[in-house]
C-alpha atoms as a PDB file:
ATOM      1  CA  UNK A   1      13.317  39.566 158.241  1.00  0.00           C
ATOM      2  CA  UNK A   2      10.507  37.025 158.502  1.00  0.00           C
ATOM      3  CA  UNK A   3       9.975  37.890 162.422  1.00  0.00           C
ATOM      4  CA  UNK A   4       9.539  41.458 161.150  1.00  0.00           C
ATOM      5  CA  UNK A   5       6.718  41.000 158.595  1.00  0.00           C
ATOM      6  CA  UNK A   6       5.196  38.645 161.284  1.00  0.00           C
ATOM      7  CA  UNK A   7       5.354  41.374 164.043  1.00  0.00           C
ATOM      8  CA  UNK A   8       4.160  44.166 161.639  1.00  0.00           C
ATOM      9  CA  UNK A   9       1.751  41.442 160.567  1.00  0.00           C
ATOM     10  CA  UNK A  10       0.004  40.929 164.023  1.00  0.00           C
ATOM     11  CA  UNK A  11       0.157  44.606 164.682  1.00  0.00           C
ATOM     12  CA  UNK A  12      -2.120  45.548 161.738  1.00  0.00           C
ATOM     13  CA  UNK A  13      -4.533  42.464 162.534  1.00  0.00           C
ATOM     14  CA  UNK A  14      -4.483  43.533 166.154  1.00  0.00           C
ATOM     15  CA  UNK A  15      -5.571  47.283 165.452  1.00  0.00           C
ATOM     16  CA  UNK A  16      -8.020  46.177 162.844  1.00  0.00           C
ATOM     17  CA  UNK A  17      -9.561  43.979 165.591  1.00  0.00           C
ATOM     18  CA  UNK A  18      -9.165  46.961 168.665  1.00  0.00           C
ATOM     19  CA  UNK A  19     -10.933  49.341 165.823  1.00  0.00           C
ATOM     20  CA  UNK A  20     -13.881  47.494 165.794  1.00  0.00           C
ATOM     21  CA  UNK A  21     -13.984  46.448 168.932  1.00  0.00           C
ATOM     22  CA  UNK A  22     -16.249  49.540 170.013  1.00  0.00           C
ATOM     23  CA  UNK A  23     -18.759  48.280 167.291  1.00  0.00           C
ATOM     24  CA  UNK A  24     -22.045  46.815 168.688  1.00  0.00           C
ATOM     25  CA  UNK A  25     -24.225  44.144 166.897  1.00  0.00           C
ATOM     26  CA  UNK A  26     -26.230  45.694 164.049  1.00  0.00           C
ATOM     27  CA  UNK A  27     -29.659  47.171 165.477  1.00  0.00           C
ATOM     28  CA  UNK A  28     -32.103  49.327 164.718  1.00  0.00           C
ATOM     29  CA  UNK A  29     -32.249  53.115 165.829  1.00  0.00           C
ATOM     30  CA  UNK A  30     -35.183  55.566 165.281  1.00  0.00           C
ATOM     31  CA  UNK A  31     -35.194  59.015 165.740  1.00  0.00           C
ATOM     32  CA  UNK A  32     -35.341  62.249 163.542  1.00  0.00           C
ATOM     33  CA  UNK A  33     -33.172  62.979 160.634  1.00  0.00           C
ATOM     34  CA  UNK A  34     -31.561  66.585 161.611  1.00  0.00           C
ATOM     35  CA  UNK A  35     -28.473  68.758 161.009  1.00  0.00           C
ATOM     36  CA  UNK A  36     -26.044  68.613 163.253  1.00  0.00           C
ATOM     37  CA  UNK A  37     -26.025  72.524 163.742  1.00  0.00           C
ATOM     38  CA  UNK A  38     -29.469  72.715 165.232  1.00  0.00           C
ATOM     39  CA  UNK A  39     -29.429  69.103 166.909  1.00  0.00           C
ATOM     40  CA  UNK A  40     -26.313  69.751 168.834  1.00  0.00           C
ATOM     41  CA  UNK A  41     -26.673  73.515 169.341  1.00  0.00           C
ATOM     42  CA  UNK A  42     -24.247  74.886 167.175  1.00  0.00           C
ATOM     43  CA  UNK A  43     -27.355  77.778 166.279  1.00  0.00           C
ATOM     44  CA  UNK A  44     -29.764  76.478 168.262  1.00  0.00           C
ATOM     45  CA  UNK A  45     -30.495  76.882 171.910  1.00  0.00           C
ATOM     46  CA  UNK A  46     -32.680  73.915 172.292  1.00  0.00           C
ATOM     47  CA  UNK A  47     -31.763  70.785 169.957  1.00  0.00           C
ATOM     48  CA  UNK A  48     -34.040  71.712 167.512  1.00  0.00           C
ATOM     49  CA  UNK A  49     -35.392  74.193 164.411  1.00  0.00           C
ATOM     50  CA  UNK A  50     -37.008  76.454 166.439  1.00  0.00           C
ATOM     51  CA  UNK A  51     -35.015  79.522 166.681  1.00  0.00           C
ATOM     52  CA  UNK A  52     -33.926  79.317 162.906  1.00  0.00           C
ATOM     53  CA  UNK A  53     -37.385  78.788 161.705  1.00  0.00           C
ATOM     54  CA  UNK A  54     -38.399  81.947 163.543  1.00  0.00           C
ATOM     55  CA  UNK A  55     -36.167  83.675 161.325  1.00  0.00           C
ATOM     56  CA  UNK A  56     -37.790  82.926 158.260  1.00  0.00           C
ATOM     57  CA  UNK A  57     -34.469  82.430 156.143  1.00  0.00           C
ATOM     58  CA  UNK A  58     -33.831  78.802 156.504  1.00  0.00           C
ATOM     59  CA  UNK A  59     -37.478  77.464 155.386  1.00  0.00           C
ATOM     60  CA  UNK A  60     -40.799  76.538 157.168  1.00  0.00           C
ATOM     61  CA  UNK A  61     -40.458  73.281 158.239  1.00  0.00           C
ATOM     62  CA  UNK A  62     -37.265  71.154 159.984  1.00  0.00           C
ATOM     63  CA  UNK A  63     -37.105  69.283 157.063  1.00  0.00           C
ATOM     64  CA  UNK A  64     -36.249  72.502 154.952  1.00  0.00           C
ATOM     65  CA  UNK A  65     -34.196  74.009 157.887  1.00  0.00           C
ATOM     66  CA  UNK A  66     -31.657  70.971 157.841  1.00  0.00           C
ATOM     67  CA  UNK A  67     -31.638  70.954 154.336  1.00  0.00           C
ATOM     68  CA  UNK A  68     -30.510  74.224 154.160  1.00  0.00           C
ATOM     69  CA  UNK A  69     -28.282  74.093 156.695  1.00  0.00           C
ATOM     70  CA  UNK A  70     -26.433  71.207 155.174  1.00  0.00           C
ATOM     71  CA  UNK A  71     -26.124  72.575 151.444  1.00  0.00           C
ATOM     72  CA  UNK A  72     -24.875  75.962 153.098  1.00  0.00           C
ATOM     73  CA  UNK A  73     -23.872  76.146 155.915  1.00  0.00           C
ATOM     74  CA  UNK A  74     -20.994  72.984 156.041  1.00  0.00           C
ATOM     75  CA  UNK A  75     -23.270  71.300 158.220  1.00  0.00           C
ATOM     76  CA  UNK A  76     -24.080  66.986 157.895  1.00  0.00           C
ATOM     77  CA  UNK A  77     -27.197  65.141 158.661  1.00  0.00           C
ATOM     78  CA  UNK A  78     -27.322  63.454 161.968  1.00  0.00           C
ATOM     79  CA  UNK A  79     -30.083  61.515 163.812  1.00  0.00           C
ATOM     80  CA  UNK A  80     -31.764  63.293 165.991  1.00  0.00           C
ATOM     81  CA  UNK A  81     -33.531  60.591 168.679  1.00  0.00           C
ATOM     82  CA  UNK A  82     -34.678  61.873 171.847  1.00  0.00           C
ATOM     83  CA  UNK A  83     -31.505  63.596 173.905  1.00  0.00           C
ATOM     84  CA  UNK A  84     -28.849  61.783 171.737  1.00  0.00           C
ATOM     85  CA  UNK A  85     -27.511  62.641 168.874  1.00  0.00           C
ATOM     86  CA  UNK A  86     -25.709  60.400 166.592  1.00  0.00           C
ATOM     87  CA  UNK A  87     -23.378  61.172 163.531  1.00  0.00           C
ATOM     88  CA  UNK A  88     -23.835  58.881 160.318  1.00  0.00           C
ATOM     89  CA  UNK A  89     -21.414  57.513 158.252  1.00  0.00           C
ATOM     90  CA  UNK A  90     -23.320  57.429 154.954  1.00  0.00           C
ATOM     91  CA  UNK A  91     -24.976  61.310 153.781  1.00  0.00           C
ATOM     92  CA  UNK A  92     -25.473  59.601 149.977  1.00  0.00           C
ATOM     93  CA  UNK A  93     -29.543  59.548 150.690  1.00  0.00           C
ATOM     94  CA  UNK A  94     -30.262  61.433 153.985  1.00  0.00           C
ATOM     95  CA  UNK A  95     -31.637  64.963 152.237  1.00  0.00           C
ATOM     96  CA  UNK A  96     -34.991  63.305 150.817  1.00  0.00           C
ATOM     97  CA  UNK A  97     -35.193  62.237 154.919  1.00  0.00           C
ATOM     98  CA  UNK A  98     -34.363  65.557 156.215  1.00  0.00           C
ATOM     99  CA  UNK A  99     -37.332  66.579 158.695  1.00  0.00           C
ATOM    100  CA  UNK A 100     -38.573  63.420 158.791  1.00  0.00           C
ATOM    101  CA  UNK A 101     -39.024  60.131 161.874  1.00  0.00           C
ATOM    102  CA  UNK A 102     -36.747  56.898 160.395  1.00  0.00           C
ATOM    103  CA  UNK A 103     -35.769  54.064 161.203  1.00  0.00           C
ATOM    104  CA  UNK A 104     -31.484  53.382 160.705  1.00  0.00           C
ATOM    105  CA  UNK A 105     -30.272  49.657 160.650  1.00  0.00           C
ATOM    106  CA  UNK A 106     -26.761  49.703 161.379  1.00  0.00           C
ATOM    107  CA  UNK A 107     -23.836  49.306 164.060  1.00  0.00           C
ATOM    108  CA  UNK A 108     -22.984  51.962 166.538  1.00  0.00           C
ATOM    109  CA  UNK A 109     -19.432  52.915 167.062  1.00  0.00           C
ATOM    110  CA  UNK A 110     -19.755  53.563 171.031  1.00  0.00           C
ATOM    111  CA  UNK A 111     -16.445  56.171 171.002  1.00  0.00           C
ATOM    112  CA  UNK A 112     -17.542  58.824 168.091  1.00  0.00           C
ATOM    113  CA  UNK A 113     -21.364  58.008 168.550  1.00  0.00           C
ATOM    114  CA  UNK A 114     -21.442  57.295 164.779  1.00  0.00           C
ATOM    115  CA  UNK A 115     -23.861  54.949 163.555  1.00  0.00           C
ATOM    116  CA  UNK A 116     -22.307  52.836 160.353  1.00  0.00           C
ATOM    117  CA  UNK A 117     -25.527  52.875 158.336  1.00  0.00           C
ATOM    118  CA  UNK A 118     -26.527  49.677 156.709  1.00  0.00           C
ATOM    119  CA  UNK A 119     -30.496  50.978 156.013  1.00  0.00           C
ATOM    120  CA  UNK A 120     -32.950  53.648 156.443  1.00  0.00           C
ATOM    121  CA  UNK A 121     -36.222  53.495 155.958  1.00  0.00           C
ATOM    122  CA  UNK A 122     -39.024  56.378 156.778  1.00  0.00           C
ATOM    123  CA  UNK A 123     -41.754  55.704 159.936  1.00  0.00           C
END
């Protein structure tokens, strides 16, 4: 019985370990705070607000686009840096960002391209 709870014992620590394995050291990442409809195309054609704020109906500005987006349309906030795009773990204070350049501290998770957000602070 003991050699059982051992073995199931080193399993868990062994996938806890391989799960954060993919983790890099915390860093800093700048960028855009976005939805991830527009950023990766979902109703956009090129990464951005552009088409939707032609239309008139989600706002005037990215910041209102994503916002709306987000509160109606199912979508999340995302960072929007240059050609990347990267998912964030924590949405609690992202709206009052929405539209606007930041700076995330956190640790990248290399697989899902999901920063684990430790800090964000406007630019």
């Amino acid at each position: 019985m003991n050699r059982i709870v051992m073995s199931a014992a080193l399993g868990l620590l062994a996938m806890t370990a391989f799960s954060y394995a993919g983790d890099e050291e915390p860093r800093t990442f700048r960028g855009e705070i976005a939805d991830n409809q527009c950023a990766l195309n979902i109703h956009s054609l090129t990464h951005s607000h552009q088409e939707m704020l032609k239309s008139k109906s989600m706002g005037g500005n990215s910041g209102s686009c994503a916002q709306y987006c987000v509160r109606y349309l199912g979508g999340s906030f995302v960072l929007s840096s240059k050609k990347d795009v990267y998912r964030l773990d924590d949405q609690s204070n992202l709206e009052k960002f929405a539209g606007k350049r930041v700076k995330i501290s956190g640790t990248l998770d290399v697989k899902t391209k999901t920063i684990h957000v430790s800090k964000v602070e406007a630019e």
